[in-house]
Protein backbone atom coordinates (compact mmCIF):
# COMPACT_ATOMS: atom_id res chain seq x y z
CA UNK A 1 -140.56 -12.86 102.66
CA UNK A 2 -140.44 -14.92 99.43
CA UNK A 3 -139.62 -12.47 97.63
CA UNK A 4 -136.23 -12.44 99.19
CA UNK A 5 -135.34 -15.50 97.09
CA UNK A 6 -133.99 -15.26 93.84
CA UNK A 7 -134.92 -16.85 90.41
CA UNK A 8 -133.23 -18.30 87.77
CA UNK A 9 -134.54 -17.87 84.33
CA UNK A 10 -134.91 -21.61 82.10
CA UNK A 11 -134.01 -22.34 78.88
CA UNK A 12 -137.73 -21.68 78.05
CA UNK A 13 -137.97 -18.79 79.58
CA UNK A 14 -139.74 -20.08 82.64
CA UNK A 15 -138.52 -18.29 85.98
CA UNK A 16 -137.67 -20.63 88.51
CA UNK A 17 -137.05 -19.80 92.61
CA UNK A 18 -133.55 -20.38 93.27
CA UNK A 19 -134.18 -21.97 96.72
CA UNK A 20 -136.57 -24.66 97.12
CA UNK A 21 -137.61 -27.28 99.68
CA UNK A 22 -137.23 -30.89 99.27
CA UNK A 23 -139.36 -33.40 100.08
CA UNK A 24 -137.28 -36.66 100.10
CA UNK A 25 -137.61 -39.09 102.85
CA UNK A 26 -140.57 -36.93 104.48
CA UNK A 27 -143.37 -39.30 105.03
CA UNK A 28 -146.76 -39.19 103.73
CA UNK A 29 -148.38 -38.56 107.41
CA UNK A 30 -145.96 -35.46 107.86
CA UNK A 31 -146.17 -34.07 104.32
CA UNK A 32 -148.99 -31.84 104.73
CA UNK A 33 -147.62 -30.55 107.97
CA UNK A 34 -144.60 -29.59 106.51
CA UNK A 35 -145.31 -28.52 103.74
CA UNK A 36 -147.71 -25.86 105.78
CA UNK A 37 -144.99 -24.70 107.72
CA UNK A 38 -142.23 -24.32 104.50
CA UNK A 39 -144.89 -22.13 102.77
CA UNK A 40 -145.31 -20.03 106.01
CA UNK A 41 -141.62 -19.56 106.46
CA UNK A 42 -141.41 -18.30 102.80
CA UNK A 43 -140.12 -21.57 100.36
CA UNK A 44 -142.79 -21.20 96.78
CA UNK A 45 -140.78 -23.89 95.17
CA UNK A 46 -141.84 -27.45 96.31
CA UNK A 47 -140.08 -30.38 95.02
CA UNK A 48 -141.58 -33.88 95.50
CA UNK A 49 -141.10 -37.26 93.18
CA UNK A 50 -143.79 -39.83 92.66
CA UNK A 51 -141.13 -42.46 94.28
CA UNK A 52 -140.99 -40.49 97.25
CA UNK A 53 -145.28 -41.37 98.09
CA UNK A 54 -146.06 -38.00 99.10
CA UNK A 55 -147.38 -35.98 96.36
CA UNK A 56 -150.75 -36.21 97.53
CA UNK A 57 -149.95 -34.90 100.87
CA UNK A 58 -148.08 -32.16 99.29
CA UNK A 59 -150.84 -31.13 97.24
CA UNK A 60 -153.17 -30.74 99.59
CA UNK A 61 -150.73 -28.54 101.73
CA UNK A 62 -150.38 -25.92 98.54
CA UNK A 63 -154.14 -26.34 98.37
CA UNK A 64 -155.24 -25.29 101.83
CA UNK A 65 -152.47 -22.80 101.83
CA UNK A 66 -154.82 -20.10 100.30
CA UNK A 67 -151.58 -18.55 98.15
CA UNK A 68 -152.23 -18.05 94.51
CA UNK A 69 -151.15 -21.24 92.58
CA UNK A 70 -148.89 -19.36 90.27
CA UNK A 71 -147.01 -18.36 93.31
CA UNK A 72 -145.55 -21.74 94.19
CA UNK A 73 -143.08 -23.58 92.16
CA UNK A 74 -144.16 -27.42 92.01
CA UNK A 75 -141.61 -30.10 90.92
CA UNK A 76 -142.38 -33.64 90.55
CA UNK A 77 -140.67 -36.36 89.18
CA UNK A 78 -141.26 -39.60 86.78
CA UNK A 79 -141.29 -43.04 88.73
CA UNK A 80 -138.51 -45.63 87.79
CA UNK A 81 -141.18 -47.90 86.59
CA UNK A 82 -142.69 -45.90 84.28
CA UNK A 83 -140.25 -45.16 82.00
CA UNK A 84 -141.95 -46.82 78.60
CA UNK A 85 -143.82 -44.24 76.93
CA UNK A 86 -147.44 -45.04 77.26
CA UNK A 87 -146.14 -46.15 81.38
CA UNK A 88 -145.13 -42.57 81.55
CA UNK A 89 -147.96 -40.79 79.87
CA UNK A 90 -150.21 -42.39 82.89
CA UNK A 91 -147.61 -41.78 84.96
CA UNK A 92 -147.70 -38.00 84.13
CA UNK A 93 -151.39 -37.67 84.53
CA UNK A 94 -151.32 -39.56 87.69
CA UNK A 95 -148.90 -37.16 89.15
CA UNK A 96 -151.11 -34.68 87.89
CA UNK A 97 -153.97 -36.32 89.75
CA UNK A 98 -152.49 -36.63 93.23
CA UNK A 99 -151.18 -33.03 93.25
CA UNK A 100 -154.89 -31.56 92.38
CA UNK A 101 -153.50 -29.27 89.52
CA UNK A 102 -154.01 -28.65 85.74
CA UNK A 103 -150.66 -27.87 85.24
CA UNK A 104 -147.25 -28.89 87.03
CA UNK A 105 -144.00 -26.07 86.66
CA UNK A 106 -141.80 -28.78 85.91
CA UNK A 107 -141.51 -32.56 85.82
CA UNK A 108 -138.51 -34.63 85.64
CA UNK A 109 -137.01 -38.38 84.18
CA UNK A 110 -135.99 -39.10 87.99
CA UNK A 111 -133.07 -41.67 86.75
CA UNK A 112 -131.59 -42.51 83.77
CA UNK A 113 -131.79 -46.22 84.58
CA UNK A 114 -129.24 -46.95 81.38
CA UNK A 115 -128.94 -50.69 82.59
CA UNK A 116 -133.13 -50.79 82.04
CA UNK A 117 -135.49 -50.82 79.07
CA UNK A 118 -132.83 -51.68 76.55
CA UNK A 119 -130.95 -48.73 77.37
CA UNK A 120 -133.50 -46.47 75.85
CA UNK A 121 -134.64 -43.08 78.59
CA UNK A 122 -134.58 -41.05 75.10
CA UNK A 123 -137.92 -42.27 74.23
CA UNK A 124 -138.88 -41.41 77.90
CA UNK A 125 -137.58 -38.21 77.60
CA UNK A 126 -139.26 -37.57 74.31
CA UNK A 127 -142.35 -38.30 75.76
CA UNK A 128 -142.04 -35.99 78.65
CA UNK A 129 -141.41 -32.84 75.95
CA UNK A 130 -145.11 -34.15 74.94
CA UNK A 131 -146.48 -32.66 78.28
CA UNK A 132 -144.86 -29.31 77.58
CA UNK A 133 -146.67 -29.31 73.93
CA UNK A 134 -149.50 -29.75 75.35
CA UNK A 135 -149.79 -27.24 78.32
CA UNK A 136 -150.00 -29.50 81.09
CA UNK A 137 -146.17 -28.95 82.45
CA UNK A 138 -144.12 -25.43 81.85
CA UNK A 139 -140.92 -26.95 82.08
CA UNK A 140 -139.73 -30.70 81.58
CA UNK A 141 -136.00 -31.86 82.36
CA UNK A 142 -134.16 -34.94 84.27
CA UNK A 143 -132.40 -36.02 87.58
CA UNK A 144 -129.12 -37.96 87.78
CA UNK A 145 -128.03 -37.93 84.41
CA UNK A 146 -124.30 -38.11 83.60
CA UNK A 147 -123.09 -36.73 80.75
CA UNK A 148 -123.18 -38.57 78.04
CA UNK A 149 -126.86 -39.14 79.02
CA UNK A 150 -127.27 -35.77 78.35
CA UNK A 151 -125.57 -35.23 75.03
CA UNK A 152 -127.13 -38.55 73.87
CA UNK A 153 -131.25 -37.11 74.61
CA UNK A 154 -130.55 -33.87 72.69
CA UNK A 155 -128.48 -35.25 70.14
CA UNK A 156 -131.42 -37.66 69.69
CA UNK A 157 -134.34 -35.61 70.00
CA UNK A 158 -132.54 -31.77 69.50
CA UNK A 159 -134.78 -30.78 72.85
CA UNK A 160 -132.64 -29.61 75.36
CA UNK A 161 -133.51 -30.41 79.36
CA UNK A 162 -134.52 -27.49 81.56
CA UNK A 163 -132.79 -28.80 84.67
CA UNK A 164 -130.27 -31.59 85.46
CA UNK A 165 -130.86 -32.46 89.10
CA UNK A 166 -127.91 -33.95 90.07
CA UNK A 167 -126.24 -34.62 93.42
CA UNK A 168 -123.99 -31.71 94.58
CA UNK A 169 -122.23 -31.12 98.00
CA UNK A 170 -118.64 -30.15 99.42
CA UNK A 171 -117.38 -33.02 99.37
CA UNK A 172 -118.63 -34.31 96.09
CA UNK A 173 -118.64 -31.69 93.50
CA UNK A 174 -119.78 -33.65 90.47
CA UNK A 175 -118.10 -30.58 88.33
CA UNK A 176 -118.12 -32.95 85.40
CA UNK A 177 -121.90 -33.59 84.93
CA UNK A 178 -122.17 -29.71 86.05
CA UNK A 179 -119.98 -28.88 83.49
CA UNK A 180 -122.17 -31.16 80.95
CA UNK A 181 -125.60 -29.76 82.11
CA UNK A 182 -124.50 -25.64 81.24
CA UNK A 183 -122.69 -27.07 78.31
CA UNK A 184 -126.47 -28.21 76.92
CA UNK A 185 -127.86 -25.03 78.31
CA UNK A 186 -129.90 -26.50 81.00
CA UNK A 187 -129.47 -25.61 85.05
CA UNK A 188 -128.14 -27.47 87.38
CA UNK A 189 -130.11 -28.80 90.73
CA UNK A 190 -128.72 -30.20 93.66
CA UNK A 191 -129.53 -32.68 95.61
CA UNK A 192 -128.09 -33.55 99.06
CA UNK A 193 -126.70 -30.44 99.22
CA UNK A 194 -125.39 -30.29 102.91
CA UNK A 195 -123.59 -34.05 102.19
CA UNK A 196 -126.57 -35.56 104.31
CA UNK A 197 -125.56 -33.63 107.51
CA UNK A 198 -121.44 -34.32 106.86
CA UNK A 199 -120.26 -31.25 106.08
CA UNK A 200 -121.98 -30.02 109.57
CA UNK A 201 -118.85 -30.97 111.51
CA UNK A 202 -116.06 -30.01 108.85
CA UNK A 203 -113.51 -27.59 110.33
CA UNK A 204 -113.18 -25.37 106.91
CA UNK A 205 -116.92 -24.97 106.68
CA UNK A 206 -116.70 -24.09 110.29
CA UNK A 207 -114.65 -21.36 110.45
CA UNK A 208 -116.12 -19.79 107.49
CA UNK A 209 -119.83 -19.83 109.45
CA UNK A 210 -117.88 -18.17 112.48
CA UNK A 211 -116.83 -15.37 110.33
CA UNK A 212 -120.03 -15.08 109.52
CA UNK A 213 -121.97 -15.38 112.39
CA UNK A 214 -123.87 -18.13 110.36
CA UNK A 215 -123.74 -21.78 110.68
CA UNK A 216 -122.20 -24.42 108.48
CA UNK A 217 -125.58 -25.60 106.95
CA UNK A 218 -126.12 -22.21 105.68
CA UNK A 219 -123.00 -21.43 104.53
CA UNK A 220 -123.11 -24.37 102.27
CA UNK A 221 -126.17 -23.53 101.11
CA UNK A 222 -124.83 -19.89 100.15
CA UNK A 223 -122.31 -21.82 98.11
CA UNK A 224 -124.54 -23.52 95.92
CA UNK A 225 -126.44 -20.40 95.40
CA UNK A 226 -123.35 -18.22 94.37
CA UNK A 227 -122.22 -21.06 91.90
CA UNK A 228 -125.49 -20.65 90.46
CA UNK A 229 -126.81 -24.04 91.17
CA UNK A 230 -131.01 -24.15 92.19
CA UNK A 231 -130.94 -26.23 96.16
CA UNK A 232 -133.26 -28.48 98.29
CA UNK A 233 -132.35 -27.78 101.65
CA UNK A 234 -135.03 -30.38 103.97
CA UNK A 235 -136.24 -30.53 107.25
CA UNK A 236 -139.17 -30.86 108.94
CA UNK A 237 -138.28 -28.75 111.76
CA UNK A 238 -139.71 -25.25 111.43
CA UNK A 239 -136.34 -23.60 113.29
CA UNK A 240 -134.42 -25.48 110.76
CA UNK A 241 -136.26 -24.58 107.92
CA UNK A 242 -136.09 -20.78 109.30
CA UNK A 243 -132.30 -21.29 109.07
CA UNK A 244 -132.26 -22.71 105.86
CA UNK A 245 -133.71 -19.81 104.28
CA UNK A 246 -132.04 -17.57 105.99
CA UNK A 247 -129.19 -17.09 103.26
CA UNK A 248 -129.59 -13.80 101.35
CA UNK A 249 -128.06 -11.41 104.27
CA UNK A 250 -124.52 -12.44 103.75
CA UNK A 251 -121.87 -13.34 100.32
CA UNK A 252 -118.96 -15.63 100.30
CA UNK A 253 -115.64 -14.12 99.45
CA UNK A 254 -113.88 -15.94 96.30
CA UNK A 255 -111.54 -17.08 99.02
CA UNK A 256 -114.04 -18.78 100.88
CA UNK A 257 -115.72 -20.15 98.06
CA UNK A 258 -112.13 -21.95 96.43
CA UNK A 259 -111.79 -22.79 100.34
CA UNK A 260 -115.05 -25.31 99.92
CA UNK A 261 -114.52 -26.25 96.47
CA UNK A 262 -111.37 -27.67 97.19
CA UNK A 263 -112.88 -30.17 99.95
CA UNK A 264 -114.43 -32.04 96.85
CA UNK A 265 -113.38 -35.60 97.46
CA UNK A 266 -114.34 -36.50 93.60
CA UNK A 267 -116.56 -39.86 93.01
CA UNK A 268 -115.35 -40.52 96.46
CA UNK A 269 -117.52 -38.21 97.96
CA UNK A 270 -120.63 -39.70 96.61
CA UNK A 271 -123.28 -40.15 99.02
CA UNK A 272 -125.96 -41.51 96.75
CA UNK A 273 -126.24 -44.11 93.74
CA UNK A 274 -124.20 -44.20 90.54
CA UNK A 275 -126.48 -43.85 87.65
CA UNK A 276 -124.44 -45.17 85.31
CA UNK A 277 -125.40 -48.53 87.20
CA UNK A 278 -128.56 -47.40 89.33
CA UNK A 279 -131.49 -49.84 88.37
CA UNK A 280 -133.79 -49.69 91.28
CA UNK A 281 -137.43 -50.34 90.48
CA UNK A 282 -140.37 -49.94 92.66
């Protein structure tokens, strides 16, 4: 059933599942559980953050899963208080720790947190590029970063990110730092893909999932995926998750697809933080 989802290659060559399963906002005490159930269903790519307190939980899951480790994708993401180099280096092998492997697939700057640390994320993200030397993460990259974030790390360091994870939905189509991530060569991510649950009730979306015979929730998702962007649908509701990955059956006409693209609301639409003013730390 996996095998049904696509994967995108990196910019080091590193093949990457095009659908993955989030695991923002689930909490520790239901990680494992779901977890479990997204691997049954058929998700290999697992993406988790050490903000979100549930790496652990998510490692045992992959553990006890009795799949072959190379045959699930594992993201993970630096804390926001760990962004000095030495900070992050722990940081890293802490991660590293609480998943219970040797080797992560790819691990992220979560936030560029410009406002913080003197404005400086490009030692952070120089640091990162150490775990990649080193053979302890495949792929390194960053989340949230506008940009002139971007063209200021590999104009600094001449290492390009992997992946931009960024947040990406209907209504807010954030086609500038899209633009910016393929103009560096990296992929783009997206995060909050459905709009948090909004676009569920929007008429356009609607009446293309009637045409279908699908609902709105996956016809968003098949929108991300044929513009070529990686997704996080979450839930932990195994129907749900069954729905979520049911998306490679069916293709949007270019009709359809200008249809959604033109409910982008610009920075309006923005469900989460800026990060050109983010600062949050732990």
């Amino acid at each position: 059933m996996a095998s049904t989802v696509p994967t995108l290659t990196l910019n080091n060559q590193t093949e990457i599942p095009q659908l993955g399963f989030g695991l923002y906002l689930v909490p520790p005490e239901k990680t494992e559980e779901t977890v479990s159930k997204a691997l049954e269903v058929g998700y290999r790519h697992i993406d988790t953050a050490e903000m979100y307190g549930n790496e652990e939980e998510a490692g045992a899951a992959i553990a006890a899963s009795g799949l072959p480790r190379e045959e699930i994708f594992v993201t993970s993401k630096l804390g926001n208080g760990a962004h000095r180099p030495d900070d992050a280096r722990r940081a890293f092998d802490d991660t590293l720790r609480r998943l219970g492997v040797d080797q992560i697939d790819l691990f992220l700057i979560h936030w560029p947190l410009p406002t913080l640390y003197d404005g400086d994320y490009v030692s952070t993200w120089r640091t990162l590029t150490e775990f990649v030397d080193d053979g302890r993460a495949r792929a390194v990259g960053v989340s949230n970063f506008q940009p002139e974030h971007l063209d200021r790390i590999v104009s600094e360091t001449g290492i390009v990110p992997a992946v931009n994870q960024i947040e990406v939905h209907p209504y807010f189509g954030n086609e500038d730092a899209r633009a910016a991530t393929h103009a560096v060569g990296a992929v783009v991510e997206a995060w909050s893909p459905i709009a948090q649950g909004q676009i569920l009730d929007d008429e356009a979306i609607g009446a293309i999932a009637t045409a279908h015979g699908k609902t709105p929730s996956q016809v968003t998702l098949r929108w991300h995926l044929e513009r070529g962007d990686i997704v996080f649908p979450k839930s932990m509701h195994e129907e749900r998750m069954r729905e979520n990955f049911d998306l490679f059956d069916f293709n949007l006409s270019p009709d359809e697809i200008a249809i959604i693209d033109a409910l982008d609301r610009g920075s309006a639409g923005r469900i989460g933080p800026n990060p050109d003013t983010f600062d949050y730390l732990p």
